[in-house]
Protein backbone atom coordinates (compact mmCIF):
# COMPACT_ATOMS: atom_id res chain seq x y z
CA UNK A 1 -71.50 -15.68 -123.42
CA UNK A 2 -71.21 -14.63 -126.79
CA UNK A 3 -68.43 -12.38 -128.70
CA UNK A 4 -67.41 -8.86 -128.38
CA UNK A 5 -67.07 -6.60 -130.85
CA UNK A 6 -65.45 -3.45 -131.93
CA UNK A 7 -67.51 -0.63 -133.04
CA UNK A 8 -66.18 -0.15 -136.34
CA UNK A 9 -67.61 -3.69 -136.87
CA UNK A 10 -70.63 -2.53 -135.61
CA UNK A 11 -71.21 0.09 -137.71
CA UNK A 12 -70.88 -2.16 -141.17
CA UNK A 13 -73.77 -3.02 -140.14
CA UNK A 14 -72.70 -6.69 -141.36
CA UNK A 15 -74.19 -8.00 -137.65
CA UNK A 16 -77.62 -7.95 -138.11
CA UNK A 17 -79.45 -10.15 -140.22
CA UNK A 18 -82.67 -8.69 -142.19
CA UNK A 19 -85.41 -7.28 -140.42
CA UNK A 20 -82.99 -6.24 -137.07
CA UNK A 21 -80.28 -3.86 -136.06
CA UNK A 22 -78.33 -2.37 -133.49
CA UNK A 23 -80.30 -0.14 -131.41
CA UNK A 24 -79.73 3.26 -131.41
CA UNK A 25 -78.94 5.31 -127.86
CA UNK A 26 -82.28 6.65 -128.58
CA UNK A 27 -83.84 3.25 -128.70
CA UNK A 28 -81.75 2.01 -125.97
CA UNK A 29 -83.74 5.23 -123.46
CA UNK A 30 -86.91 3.92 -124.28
CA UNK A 31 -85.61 0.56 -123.21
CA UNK A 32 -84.65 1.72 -120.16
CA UNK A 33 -87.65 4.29 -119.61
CA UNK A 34 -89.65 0.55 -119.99
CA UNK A 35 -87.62 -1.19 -117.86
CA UNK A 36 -88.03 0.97 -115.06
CA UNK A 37 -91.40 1.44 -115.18
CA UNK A 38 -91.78 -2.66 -115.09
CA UNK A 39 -90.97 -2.22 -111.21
CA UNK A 40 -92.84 -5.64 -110.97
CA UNK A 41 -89.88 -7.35 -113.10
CA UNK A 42 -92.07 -8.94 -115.48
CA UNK A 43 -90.70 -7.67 -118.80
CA UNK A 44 -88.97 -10.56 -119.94
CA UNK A 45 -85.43 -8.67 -120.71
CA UNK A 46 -82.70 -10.43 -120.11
CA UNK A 47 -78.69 -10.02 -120.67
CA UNK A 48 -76.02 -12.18 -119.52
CA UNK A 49 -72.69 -10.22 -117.69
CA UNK A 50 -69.89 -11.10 -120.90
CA UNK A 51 -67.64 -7.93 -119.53
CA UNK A 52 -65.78 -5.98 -122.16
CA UNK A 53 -62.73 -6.03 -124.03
CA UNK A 54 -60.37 -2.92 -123.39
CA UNK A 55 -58.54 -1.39 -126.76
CA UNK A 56 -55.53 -2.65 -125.74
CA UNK A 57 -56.98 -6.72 -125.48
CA UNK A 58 -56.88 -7.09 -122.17
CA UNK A 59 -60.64 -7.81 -120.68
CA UNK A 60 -62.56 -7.20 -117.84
CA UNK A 61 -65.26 -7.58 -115.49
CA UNK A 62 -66.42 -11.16 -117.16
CA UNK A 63 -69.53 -12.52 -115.08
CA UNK A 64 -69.92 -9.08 -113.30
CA UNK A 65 -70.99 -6.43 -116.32
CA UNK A 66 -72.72 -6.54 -119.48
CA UNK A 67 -71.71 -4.14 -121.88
CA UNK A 68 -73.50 -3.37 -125.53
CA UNK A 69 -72.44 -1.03 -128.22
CA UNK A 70 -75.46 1.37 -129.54
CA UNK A 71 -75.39 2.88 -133.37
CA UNK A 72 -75.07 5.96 -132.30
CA UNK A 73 -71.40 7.62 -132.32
CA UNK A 74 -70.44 10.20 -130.27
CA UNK A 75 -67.65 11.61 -132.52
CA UNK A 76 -64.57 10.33 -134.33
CA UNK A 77 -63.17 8.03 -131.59
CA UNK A 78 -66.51 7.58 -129.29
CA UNK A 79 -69.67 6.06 -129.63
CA UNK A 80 -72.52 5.21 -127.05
CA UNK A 81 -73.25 2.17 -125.33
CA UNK A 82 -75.15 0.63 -122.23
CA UNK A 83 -73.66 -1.14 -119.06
CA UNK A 84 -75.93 -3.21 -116.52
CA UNK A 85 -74.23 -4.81 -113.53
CA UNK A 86 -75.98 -8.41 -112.60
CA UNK A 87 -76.92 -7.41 -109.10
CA UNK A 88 -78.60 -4.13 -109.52
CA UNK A 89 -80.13 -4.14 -112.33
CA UNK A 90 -79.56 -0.72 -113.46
CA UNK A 91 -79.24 0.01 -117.32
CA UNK A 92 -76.60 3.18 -117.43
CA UNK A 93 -75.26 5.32 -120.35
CA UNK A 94 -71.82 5.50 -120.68
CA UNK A 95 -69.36 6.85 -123.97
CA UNK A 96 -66.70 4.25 -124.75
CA UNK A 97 -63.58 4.42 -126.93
CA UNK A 98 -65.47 2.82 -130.35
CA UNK A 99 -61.84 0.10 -130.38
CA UNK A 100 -62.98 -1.62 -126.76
CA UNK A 101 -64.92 -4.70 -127.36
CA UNK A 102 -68.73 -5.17 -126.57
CA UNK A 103 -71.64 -7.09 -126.45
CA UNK A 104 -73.98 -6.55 -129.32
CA UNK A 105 -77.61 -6.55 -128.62
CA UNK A 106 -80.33 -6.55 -131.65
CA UNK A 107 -83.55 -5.63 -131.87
CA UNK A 108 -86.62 -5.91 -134.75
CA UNK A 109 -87.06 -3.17 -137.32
């Protein structure tokens, strides 16, 4: 399923190889705007569920959830990021401590 990473490791911006980077919660709205106006289903987008790692190691909700960081912090110890559960479908908002562990999604300059 991939690794998860913090958001300090994120933000070295170390991830992304030229040409791509993490998107920003800006970019991930327009992703979302897209994706619901695709009600057909035919946008190609997919994500698999890795869960997330909490700050204190333990993880969760493996198989059920996708998490993914965005670049965009929120303030000293928050930052943005995206959740999607596998059976709805739904790509929601949420601010997360920037020391859990996430997905890491990239997209094209």
């Amino acid at each position: 399923m991939g690794a998860l990473y913090n958001w300090y490791t994120v933000n070295t911006k170390k991830l992304s190889p030229i040409g791509w980077h993490v998107p920003t919660d800006a970019e991930w709205n327009t992703l979302r705007s897209y994706l619901i106006a695709d009600s057909a289903g035919i946008s190609g987008f997919s994500a698999l569920p890795g869960g997330f790692r909490y700050h204190d190691g333990t993880f969760s909700y493996q198989s059920s959830y996708g998490y993914w960081w965005s670049a965009t912090e929120l303030d000293a110890a928050i930052a943005w990021s995206r959740y999607l559960y596998c059976d709805l479908g739904y790509l929601s908002s949420s601010s997360s401590y920037k020391s859990c562990g996430f997905s890491v999604r990239l997209i094209r300059d």
